[in-house]
N, C-alpha and C. Protein backbone atom coordinates (compact mmCIF):
# COMPACT_ATOMS: atom_id res chain seq x y z
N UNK A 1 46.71 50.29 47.90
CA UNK A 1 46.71 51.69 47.48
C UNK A 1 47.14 51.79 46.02
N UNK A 2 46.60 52.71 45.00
CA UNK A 2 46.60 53.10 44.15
C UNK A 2 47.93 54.15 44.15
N UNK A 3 49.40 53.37 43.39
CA UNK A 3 50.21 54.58 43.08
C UNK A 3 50.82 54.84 41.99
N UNK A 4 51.59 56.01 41.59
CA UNK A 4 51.92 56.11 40.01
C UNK A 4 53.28 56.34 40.05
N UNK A 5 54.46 55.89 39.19
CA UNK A 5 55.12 56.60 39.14
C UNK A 5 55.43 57.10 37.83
N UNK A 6 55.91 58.38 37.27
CA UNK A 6 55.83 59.25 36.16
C UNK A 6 56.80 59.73 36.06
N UNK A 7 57.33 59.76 35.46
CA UNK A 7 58.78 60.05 35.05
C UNK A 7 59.13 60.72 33.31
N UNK A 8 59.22 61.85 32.97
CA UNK A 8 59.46 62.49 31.77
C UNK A 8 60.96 62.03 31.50
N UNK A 9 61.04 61.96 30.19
CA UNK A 9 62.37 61.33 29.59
C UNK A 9 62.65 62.08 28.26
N UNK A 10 63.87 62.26 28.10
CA UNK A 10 64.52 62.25 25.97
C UNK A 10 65.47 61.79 26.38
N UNK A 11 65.78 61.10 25.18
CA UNK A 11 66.78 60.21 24.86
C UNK A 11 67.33 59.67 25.62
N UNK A 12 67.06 58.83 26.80
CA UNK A 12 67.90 57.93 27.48
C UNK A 12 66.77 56.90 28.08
N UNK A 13 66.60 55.85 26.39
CA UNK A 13 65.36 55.25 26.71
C UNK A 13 65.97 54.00 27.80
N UNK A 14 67.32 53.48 27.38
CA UNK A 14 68.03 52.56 28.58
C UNK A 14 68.11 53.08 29.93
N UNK A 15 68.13 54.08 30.01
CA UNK A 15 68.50 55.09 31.34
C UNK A 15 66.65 54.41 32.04
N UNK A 16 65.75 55.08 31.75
CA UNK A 16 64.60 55.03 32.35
C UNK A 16 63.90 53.52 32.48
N UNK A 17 64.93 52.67 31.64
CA UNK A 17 64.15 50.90 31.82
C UNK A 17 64.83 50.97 33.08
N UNK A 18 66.21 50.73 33.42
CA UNK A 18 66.73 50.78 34.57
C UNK A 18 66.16 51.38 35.65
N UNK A 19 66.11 52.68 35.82
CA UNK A 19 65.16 53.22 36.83
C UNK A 19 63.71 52.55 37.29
N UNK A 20 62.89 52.65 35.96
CA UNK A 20 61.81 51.37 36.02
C UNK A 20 61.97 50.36 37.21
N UNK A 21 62.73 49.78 35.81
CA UNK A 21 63.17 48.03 36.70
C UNK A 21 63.53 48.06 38.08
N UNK A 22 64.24 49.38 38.56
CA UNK A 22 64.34 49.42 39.99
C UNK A 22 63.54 49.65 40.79
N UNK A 23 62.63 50.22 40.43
CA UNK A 23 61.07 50.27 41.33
C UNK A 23 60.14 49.05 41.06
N UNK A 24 60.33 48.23 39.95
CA UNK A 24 59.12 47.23 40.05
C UNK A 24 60.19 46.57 40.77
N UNK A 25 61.33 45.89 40.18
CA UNK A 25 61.74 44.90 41.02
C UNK A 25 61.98 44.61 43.13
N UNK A 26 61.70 46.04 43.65
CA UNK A 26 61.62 46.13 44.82
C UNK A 26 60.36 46.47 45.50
N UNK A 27 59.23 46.45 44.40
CA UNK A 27 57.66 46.51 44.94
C UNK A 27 57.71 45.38 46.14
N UNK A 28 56.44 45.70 46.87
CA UNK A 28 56.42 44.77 47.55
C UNK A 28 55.18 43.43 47.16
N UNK A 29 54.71 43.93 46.13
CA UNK A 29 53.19 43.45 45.40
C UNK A 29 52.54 43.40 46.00
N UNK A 30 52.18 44.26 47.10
CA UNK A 30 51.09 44.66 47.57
C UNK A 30 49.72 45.83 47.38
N UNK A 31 50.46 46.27 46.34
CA UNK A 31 49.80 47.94 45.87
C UNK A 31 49.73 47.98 44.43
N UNK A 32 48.77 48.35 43.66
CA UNK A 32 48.28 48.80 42.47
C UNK A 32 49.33 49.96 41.69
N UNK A 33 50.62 49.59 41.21
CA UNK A 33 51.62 50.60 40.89
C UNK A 33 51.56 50.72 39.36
N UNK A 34 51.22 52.17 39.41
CA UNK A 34 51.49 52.47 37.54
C UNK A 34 52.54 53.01 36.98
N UNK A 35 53.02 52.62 36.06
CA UNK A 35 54.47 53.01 35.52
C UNK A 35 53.76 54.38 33.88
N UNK A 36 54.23 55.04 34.42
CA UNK A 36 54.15 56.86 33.25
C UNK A 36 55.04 56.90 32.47
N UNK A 37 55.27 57.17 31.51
CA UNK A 37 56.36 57.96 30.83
C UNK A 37 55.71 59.04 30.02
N UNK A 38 56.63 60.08 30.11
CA UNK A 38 56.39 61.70 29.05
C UNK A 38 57.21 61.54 28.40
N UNK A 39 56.94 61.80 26.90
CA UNK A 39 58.35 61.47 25.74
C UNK A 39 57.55 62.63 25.05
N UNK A 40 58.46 63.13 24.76
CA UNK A 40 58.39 63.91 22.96
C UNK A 40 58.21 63.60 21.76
N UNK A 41 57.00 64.16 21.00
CA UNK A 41 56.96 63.21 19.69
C UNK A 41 58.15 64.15 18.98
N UNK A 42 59.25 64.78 19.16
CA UNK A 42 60.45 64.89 17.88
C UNK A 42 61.60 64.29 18.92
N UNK A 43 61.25 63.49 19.57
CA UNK A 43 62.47 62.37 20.55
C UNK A 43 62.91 61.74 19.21
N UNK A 44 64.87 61.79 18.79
CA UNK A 44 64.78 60.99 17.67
C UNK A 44 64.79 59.52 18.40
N UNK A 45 64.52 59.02 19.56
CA UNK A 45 65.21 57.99 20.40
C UNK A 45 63.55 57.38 20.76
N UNK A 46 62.62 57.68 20.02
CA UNK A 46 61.19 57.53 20.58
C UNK A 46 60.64 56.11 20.21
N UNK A 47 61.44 55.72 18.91
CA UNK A 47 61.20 54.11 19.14
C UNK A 47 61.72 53.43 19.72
N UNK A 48 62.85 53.90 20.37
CA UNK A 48 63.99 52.94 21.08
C UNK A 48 63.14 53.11 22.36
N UNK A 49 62.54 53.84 22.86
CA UNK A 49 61.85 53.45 24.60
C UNK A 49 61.03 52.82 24.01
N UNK A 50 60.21 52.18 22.54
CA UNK A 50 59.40 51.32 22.95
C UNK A 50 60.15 49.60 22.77
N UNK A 51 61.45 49.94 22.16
CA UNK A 51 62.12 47.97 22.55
C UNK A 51 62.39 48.28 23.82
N UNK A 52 63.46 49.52 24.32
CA UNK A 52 63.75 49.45 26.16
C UNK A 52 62.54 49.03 27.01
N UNK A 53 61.61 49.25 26.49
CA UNK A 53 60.15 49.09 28.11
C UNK A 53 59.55 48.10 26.96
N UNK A 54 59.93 47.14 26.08
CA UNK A 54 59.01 46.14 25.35
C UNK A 54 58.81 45.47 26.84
N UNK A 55 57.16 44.51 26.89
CA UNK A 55 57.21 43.97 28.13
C UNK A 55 57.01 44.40 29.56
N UNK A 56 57.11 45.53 29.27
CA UNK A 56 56.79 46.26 30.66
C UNK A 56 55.60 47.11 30.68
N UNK A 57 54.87 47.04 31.84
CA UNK A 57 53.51 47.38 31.63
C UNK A 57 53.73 49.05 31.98
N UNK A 58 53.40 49.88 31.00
CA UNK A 58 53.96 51.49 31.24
C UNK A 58 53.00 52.11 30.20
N UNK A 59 52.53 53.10 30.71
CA UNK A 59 51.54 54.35 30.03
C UNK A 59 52.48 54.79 29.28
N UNK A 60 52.78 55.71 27.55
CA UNK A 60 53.33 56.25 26.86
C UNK A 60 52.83 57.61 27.17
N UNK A 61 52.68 58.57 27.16
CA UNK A 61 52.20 60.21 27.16
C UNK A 61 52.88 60.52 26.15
N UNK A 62 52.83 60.85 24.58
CA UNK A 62 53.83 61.16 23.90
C UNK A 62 52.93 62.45 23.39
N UNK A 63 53.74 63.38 23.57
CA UNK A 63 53.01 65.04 23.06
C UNK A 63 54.12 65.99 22.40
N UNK A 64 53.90 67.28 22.08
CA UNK A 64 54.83 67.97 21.43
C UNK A 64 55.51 68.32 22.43
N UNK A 65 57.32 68.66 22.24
CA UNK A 65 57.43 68.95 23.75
C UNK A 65 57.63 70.69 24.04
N UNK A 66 57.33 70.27 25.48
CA UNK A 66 57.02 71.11 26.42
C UNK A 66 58.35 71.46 27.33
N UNK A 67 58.28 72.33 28.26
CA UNK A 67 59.26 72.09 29.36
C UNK A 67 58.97 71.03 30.52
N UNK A 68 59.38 70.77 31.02
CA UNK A 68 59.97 69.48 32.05
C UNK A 68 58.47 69.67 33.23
N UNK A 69 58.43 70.96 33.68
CA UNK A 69 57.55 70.94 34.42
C UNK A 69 55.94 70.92 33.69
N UNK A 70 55.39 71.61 32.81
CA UNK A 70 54.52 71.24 32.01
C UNK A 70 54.60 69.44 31.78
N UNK A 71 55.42 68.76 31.13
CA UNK A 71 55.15 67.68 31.21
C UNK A 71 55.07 66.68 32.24
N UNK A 72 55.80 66.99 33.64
CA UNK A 72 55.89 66.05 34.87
C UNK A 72 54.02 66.83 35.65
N UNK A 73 53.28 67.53 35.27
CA UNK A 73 52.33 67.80 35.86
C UNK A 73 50.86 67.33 34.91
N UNK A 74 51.45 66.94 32.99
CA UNK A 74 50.69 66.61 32.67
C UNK A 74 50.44 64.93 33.06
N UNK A 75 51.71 64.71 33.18
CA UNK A 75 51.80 63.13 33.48
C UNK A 75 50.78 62.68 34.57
N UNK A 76 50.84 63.69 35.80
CA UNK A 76 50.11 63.60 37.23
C UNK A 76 48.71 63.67 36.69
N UNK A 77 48.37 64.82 36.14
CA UNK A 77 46.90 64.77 35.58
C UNK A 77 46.58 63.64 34.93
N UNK A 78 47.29 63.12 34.23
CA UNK A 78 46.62 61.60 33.43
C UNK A 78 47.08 60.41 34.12
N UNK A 79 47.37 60.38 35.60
CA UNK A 79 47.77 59.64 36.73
C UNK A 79 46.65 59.18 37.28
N UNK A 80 46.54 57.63 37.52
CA UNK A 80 45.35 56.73 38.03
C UNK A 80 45.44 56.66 39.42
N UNK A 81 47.01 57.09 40.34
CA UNK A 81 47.09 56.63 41.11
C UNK A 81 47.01 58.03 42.37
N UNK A 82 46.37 57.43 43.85
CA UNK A 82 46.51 58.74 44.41
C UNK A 82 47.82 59.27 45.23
N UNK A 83 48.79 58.80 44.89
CA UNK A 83 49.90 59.21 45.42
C UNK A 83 50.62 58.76 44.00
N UNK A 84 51.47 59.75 43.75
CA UNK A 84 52.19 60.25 42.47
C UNK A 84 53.73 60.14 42.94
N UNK A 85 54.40 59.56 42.71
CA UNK A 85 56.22 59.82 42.26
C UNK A 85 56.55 60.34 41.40
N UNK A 86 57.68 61.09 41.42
CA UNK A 86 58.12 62.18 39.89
C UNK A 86 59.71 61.74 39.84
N UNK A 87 59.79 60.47 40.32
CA UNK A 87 61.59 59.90 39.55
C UNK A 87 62.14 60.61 38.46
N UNK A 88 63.51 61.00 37.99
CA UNK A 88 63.67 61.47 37.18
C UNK A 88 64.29 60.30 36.44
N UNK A 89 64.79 60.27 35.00
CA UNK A 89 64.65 59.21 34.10
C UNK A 89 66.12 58.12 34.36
N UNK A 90 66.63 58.88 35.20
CA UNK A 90 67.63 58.09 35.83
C UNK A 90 68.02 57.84 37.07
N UNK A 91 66.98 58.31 38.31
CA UNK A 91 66.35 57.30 39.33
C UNK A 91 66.78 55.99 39.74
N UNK A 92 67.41 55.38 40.92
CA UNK A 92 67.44 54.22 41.17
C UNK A 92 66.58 54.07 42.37
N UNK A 93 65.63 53.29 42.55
CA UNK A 93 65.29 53.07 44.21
C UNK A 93 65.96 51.96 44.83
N UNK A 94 66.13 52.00 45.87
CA UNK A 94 67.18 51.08 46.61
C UNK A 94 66.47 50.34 47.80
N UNK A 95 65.22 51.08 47.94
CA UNK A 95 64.35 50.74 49.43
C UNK A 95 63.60 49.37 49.13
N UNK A 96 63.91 48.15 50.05
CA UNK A 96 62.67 46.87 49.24
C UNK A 96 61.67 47.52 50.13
N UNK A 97 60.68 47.26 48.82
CA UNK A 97 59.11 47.48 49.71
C UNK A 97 58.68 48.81 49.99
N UNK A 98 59.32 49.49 49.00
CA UNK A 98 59.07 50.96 48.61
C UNK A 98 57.88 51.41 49.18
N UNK A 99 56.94 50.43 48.11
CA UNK A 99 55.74 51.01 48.29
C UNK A 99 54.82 50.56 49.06
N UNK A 100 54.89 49.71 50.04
CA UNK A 100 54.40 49.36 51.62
C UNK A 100 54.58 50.89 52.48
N UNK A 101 55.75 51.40 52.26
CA UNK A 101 56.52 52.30 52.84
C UNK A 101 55.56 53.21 52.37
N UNK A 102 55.45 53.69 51.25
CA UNK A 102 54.62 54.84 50.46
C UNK A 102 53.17 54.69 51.12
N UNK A 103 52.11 53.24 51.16
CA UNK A 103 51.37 53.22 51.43
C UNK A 103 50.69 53.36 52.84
N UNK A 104 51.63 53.06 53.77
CA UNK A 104 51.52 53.30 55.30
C UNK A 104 51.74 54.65 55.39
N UNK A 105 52.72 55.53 54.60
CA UNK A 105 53.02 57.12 55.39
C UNK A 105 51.75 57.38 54.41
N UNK A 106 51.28 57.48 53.60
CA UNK A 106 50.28 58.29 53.06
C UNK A 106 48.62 57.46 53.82
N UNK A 107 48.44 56.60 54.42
CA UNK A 107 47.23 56.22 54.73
C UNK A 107 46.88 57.52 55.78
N UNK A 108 47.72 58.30 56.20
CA UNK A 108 46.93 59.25 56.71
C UNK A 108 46.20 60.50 56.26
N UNK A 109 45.01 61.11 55.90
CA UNK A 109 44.44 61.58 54.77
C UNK A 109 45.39 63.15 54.55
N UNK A 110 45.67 63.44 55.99
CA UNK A 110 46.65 64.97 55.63
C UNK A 110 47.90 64.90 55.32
N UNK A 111 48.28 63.79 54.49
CA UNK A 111 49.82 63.91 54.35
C UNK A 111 49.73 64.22 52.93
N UNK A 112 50.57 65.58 52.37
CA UNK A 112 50.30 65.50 51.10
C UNK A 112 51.14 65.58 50.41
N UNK A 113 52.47 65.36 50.67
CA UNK A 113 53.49 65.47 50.16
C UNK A 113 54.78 64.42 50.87
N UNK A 114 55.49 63.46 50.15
CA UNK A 114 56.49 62.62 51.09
C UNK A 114 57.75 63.14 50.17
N UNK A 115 58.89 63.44 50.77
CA UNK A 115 60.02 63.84 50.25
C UNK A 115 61.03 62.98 50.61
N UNK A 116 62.27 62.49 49.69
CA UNK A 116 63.21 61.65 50.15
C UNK A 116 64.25 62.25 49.96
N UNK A 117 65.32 61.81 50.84
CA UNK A 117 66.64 62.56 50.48
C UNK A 117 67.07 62.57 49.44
N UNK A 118 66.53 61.17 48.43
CA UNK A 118 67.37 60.65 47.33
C UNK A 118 66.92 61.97 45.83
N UNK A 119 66.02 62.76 46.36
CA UNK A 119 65.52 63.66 45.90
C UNK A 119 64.38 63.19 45.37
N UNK A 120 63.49 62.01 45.51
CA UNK A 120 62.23 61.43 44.82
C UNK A 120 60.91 61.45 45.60
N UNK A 121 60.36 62.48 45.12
CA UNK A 121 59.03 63.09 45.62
C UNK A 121 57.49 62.51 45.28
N UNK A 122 56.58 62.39 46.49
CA UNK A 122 55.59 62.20 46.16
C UNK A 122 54.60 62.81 46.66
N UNK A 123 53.53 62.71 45.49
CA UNK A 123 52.43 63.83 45.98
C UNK A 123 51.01 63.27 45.97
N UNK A 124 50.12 63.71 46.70
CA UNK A 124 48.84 62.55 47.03
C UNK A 124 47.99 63.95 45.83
N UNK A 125 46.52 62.56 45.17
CA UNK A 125 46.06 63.57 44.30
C UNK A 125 45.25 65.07 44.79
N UNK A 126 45.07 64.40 46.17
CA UNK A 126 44.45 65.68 46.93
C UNK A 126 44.89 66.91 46.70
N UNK A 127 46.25 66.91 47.08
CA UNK A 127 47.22 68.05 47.10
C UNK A 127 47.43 68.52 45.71
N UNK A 128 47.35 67.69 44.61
CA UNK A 128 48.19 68.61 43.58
C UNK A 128 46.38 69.28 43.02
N UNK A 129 45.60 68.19 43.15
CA UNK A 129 44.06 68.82 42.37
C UNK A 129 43.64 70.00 43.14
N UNK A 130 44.47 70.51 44.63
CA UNK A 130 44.07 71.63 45.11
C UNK A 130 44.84 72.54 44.73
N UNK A 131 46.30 73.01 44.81
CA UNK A 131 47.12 73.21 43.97
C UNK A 131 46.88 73.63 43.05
N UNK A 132 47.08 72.84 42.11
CA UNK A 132 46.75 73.17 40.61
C UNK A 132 47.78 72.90 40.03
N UNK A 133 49.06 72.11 40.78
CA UNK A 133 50.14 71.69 40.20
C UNK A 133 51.39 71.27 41.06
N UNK A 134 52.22 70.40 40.36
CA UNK A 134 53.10 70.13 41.40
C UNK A 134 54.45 70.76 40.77
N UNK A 135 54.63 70.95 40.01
CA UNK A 135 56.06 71.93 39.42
C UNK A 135 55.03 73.18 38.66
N UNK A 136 56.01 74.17 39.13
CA UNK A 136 55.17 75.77 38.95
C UNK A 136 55.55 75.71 37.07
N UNK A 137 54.31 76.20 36.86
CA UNK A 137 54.10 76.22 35.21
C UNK A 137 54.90 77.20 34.68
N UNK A 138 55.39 78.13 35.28
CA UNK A 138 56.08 79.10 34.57
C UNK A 138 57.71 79.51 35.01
N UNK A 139 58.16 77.94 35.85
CA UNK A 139 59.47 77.81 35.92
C UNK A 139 59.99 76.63 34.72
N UNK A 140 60.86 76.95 34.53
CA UNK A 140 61.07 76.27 32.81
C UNK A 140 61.52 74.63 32.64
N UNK A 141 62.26 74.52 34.46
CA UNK A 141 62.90 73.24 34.43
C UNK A 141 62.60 72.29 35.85
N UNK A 142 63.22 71.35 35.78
CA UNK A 142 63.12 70.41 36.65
C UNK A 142 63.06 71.39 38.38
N UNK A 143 64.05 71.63 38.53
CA UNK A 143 64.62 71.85 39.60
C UNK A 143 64.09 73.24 40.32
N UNK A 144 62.33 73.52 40.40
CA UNK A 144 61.62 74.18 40.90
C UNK A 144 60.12 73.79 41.47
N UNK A 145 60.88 72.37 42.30
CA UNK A 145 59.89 71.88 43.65
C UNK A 145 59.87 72.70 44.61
N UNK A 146 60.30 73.74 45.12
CA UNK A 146 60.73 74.18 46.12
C UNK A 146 59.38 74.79 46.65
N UNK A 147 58.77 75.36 45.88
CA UNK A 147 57.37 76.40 45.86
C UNK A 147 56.70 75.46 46.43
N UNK A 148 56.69 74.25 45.98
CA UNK A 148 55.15 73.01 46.46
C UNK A 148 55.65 72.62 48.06
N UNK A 149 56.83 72.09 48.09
CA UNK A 149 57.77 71.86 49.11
C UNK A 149 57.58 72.67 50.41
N UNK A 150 57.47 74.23 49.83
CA UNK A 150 57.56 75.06 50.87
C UNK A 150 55.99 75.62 51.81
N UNK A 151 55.40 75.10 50.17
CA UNK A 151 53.49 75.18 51.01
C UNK A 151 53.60 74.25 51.90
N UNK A 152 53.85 72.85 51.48
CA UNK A 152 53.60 71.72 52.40
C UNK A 152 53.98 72.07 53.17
N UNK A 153 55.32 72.64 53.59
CA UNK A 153 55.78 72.81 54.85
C UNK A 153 55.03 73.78 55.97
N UNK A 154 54.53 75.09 55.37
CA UNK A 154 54.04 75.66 55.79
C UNK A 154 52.36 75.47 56.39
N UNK A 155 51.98 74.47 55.71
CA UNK A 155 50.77 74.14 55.98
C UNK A 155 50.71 72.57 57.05
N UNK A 156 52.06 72.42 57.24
CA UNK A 156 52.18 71.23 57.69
C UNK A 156 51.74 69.95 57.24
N UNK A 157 51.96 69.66 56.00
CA UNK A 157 51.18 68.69 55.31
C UNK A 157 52.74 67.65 54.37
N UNK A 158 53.62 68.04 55.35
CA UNK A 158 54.46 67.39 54.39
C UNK A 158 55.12 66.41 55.43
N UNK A 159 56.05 65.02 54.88
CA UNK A 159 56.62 64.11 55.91
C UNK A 159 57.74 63.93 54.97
N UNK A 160 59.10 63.24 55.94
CA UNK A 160 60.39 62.54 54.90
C UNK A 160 60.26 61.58 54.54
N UNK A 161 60.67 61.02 53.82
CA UNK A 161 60.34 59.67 53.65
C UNK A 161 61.06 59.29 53.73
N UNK A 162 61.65 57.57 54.25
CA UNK A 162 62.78 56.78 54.29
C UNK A 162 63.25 55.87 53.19
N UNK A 163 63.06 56.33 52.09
CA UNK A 163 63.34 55.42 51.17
C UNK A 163 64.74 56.36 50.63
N UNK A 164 65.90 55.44 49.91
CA UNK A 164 67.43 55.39 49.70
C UNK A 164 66.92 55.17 48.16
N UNK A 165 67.93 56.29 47.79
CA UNK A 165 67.93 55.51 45.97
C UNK A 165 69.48 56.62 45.72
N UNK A 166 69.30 56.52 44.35
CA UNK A 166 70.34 57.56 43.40
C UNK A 166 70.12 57.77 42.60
N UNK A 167 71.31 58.74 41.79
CA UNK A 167 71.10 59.16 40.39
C UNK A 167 72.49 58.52 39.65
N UNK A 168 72.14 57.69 38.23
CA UNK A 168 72.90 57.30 37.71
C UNK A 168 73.64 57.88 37.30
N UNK A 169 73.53 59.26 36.70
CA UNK A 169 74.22 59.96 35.35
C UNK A 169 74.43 61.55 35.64
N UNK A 170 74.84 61.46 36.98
CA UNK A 170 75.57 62.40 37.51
C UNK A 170 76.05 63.01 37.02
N UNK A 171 77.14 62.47 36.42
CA UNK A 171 78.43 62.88 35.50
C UNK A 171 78.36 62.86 33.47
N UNK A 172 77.04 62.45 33.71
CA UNK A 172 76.70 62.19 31.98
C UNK A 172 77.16 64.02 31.30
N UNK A 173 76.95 63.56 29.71
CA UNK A 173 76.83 64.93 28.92
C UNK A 173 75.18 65.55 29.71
N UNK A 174 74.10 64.66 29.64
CA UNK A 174 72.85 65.31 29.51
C UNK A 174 72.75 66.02 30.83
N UNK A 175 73.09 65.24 31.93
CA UNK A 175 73.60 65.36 33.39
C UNK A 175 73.99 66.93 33.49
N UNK A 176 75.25 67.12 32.60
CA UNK A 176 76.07 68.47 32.53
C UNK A 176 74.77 69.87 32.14
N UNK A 177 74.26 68.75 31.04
CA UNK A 177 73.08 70.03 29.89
C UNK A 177 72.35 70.96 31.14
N UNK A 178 71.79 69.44 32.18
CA UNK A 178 70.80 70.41 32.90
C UNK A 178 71.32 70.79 33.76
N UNK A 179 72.30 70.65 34.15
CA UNK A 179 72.94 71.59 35.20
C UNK A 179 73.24 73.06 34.36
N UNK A 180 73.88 73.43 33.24
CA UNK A 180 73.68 74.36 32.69
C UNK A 180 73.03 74.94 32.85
N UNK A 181 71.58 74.20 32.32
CA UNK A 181 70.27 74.79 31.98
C UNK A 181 70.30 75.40 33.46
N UNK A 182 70.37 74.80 34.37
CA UNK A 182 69.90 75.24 35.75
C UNK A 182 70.42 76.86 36.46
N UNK A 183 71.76 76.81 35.80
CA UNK A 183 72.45 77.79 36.23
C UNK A 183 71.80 79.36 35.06
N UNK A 184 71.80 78.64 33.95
CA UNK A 184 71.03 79.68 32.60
C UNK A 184 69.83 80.19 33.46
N UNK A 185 68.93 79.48 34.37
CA UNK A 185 67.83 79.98 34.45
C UNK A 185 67.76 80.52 35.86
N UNK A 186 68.99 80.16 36.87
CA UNK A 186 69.05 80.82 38.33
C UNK A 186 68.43 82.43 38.61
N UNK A 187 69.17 83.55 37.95
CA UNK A 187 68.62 84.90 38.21
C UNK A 187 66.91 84.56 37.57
N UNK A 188 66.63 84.45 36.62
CA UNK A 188 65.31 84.39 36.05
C UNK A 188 64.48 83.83 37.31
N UNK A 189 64.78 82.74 38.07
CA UNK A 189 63.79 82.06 38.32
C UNK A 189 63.99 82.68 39.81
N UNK A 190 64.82 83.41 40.38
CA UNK A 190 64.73 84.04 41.24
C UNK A 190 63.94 85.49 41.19
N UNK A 191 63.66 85.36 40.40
CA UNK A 191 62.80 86.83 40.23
C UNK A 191 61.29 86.16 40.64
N UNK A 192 61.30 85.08 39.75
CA UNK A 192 59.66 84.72 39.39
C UNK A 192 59.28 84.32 40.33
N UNK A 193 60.45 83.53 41.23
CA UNK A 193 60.10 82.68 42.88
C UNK A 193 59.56 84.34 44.01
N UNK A 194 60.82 85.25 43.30
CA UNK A 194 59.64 86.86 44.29
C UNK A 194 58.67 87.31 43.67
N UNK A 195 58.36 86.81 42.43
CA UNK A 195 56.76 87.22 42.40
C UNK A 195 55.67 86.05 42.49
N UNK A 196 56.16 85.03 42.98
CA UNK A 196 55.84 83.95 43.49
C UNK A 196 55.12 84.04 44.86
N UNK A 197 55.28 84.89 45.78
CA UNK A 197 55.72 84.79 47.30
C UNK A 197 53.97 85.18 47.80
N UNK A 198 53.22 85.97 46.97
CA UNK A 198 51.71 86.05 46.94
C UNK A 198 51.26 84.95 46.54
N UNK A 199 51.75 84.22 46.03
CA UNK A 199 51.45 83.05 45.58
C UNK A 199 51.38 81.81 47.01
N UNK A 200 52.21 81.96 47.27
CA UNK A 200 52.84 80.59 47.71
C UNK A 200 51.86 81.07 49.57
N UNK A 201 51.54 82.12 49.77
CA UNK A 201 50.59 83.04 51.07
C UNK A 201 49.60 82.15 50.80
N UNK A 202 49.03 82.50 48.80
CA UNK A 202 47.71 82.23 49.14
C UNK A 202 47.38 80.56 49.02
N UNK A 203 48.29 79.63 48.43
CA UNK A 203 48.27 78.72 48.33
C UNK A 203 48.09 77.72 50.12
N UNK A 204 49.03 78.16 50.32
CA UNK A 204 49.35 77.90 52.18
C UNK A 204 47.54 78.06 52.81
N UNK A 205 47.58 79.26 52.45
CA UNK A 205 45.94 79.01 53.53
C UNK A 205 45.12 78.28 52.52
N UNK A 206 45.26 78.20 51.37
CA UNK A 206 44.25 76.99 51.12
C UNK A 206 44.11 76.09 51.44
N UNK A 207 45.49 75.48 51.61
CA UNK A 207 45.85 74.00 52.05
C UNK A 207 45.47 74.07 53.54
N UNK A 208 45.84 75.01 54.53
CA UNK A 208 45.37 74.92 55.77
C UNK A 208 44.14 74.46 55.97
N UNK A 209 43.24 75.82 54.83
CA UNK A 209 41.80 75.62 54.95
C UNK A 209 41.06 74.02 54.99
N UNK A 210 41.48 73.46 53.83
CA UNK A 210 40.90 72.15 53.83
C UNK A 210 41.48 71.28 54.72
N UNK A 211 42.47 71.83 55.91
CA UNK A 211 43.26 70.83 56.48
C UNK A 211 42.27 71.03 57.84
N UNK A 212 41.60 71.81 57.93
CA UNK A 212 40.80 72.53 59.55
C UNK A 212 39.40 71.90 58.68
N UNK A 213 39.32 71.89 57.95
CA UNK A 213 38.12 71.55 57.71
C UNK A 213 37.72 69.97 57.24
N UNK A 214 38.90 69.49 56.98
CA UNK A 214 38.86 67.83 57.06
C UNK A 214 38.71 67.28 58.71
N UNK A 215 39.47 68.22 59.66
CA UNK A 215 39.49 68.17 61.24
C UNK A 215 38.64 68.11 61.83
N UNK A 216 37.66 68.84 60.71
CA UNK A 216 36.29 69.53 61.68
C UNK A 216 35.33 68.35 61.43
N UNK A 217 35.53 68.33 60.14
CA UNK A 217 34.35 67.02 59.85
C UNK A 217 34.22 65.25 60.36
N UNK A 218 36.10 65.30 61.10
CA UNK A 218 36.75 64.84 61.83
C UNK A 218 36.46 63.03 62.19
């Protein structure tokens, strides 16, 4: 199986080799795995991810930047693989054979979404090219999966996944930033999630639709 993982980053080009290194080094080399990165071309840290990942086989995406979700959905669009990971840049996976794991729960064609506790999500290309996205374009930051999360659920197209990992930098300054950020944007993004809610109706029966109609053709 064809999979990607994509991961948007600033400045913590050591942070994301690590994360990296923790997903290749527990592949099982059985699966076609692509390594993404989204960087900013005014990253002042933008040559330093290219000595951190010297040697490592990884796509660059370097564009003007954007918010977090704009770039973790452009990454998916320029994604080779049909099941997508969205690690964040300090990500550990802990599971050996990750992606044996990835490739057995997704060989079934209606699974379109695998979620892990460790918070590291994946999405098959089916789902996001129906969609039209896997983080909502007009929530500003990371931490507005919930919308995609909640179609899958509703459409029944979503599974857990058993894979264990963490987050390094919990406690970092940048760690702190987006928790800020998160709290800066709570009332805002609770508004937009209720004018969201026509949204997320009509999204649901789409996904149904093609889910009765993959059944039918059966």
């Amino acid at each position: 199986m064809d999979i990607t993982i994509a991961s948007p980053s600033r400045g913590r080009p050591d942070s994301l080799r690590r994360a990296f290194d923790s997903f290749r080094l527990k592949e099982s080399g059985k699966h076609n795995v692509e390594y993404l990165v989204g960087l900013d071309a005014d990253d002042p840290a933008l040559s330093e991810y290219y000595r951190a990942l010297y040697g490592f086989n990884v796509k660059y995406i370097v564009e003007p930047r954007v918010s977090t979700s704009l770039n973790v959905n452009n990454l998916i669009a320029c994604s080779k693989g049909y099941v997508i990971g969205t690690p964040m840049d300090d990500s550990v996976m802990d599971t050996e054979g990750w992606d044996e794991i990835i490739a057995q729960t997704f060989s079934s064609p209606l699974v379109g979404i695998g979620s892990a506790l460790c918070e590291i999500h994946f999405i098959t290309r089916w789902l996001y090219d129906l969609v039209g996205y896997f983080l909502h374009p007009e929530i500003e930051h990371y931490y507005n999966v919930n919308l995609i999360l909640q179609v899958a659920t509703d459409a029944g197209v979503i599974v857990q996944l058993p894979l264990d990992g963490r987050h390094l930098h919990v406690d970092d300054e940048l760690a702190k930033y987006h928790a800020r950020d998160r709290h800066k944007y709570i009332h805002q993004d609770s508004a937009r999630f209720a004018r969201t809610g026509d949204e997320r109706l009509e999204l649901t029966e789409r996904v149904r639709k093609y889910k009765e109609e993959y059944e039918q053709r059966g």
